[in-house]
Protein backbone atom coordinates (compact mmCIF):
# COMPACT_ATOMS: atom_id res chain seq x y z
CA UNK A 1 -18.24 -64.36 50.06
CA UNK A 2 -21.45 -62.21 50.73
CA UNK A 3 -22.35 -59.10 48.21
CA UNK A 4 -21.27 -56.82 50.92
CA UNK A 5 -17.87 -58.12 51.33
CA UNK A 6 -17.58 -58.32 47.99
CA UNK A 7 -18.81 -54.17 47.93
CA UNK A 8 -15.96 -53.75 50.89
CA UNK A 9 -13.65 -55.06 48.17
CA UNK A 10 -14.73 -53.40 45.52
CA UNK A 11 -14.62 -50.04 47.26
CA UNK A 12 -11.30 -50.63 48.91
CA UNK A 13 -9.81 -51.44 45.40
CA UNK A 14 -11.56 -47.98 43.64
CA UNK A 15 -9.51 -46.28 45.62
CA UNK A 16 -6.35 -47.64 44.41
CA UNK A 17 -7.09 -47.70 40.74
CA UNK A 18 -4.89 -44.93 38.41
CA UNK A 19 -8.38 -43.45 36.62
CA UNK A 20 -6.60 -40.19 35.58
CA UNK A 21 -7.45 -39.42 31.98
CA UNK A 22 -10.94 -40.80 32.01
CA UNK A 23 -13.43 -38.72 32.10
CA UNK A 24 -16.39 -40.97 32.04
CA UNK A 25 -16.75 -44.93 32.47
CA UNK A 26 -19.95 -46.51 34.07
CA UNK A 27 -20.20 -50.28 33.90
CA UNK A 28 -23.27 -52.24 36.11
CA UNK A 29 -21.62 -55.36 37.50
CA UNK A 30 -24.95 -57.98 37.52
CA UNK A 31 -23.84 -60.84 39.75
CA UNK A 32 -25.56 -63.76 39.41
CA UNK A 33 -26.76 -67.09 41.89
CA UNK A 34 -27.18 -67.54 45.76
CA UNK A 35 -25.31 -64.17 46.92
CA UNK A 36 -25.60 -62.13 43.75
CA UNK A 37 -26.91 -58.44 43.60
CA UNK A 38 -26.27 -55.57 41.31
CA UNK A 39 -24.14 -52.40 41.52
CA UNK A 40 -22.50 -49.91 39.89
CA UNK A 41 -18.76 -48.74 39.22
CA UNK A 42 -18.38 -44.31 37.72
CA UNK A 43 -15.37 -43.25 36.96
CA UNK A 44 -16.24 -39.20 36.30
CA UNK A 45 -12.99 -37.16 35.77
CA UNK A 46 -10.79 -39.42 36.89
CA UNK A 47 -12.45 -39.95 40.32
CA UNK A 48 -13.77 -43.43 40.77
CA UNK A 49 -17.12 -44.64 42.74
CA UNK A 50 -18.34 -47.78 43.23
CA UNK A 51 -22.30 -47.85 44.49
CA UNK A 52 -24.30 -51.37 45.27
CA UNK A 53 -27.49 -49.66 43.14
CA UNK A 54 -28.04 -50.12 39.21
CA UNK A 55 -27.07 -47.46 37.03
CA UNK A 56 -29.41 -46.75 33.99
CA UNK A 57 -27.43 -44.50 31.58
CA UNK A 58 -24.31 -47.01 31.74
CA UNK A 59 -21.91 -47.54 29.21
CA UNK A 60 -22.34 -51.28 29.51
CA UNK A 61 -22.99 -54.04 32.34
CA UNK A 62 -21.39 -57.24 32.78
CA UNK A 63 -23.00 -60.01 34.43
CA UNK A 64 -20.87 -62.93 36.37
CA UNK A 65 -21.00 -65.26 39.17
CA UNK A 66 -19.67 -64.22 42.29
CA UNK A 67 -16.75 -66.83 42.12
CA UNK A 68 -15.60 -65.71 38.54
CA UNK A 69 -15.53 -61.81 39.28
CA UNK A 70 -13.45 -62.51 42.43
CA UNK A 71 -11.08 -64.05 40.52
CA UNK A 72 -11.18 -61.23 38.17
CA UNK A 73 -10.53 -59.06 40.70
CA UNK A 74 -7.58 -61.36 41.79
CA UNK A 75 -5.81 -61.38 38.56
CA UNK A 76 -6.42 -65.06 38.47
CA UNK A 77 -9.07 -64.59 35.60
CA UNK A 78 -8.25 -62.87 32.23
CA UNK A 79 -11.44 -60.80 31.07
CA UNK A 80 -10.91 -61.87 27.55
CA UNK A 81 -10.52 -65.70 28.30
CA UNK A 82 -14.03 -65.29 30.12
CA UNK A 83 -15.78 -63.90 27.69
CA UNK A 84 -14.81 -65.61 25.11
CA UNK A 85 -15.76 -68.88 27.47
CA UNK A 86 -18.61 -67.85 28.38
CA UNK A 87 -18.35 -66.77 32.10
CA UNK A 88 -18.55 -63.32 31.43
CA UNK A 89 -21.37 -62.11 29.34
CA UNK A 90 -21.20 -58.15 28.36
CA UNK A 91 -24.30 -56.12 27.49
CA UNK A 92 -23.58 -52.96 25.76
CA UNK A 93 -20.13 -51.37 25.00
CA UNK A 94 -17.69 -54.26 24.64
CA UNK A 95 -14.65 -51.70 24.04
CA UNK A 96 -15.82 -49.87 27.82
CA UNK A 97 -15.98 -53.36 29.27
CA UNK A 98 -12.39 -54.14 27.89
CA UNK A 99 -11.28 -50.52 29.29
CA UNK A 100 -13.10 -51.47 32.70
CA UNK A 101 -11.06 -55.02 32.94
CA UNK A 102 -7.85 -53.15 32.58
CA UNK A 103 -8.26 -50.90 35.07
CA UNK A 104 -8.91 -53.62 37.18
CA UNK A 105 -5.93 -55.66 36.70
């Protein structure tokens, strides 16, 4: 998968994700090796966005390889497991990570 299929993905899922009663979560998704990039996921009042730019006032960023988040984003990857084994490394807010993964699921 290329980052911009992976950014079609992203986007078509933010628009099916139940955000009501946030009113702010930013996390940086840092993909790493041959088709990695950066961008960013806002939820603002419940209203989600997902942009392929970095986002500097974030509440945290995770960083993953392209492989691993896809299977996040599949459900065949529990957030917890990978951190704790090392596939997904979290810099910043560990809590707003954990709230990001769920919203995911």
């Amino acid at each position: 998968m290329t980052f911009d299929q992976l950014m079609t993905k992203v986007k078509g899922m933010s628009g099916r994700v139940n955000a009501s009663g946030i009113k702010f979560l930013a996390v940086q998704v840092n993909i790493k090796g041959e088709n990695g990039g950066v961008f960013y996921v806002e939820i603002k009042d419940g209203k989600v966005t997902a942009e392929p730019y970095e986002y500097h006032d974030r509440n945290c960023a995770i960083t993953m390889t392209m492989e691993d988040f896809n299977k996040l984003l599949d459900g065949e990857l529990d957030p917890v497991k990978a951190f704790f084994g090392g596939k997904l490394k979290v810099d910043g807010d560990v809590g707003k990570a954990l709230e990001f993964s769920k919203l995911i699921k």
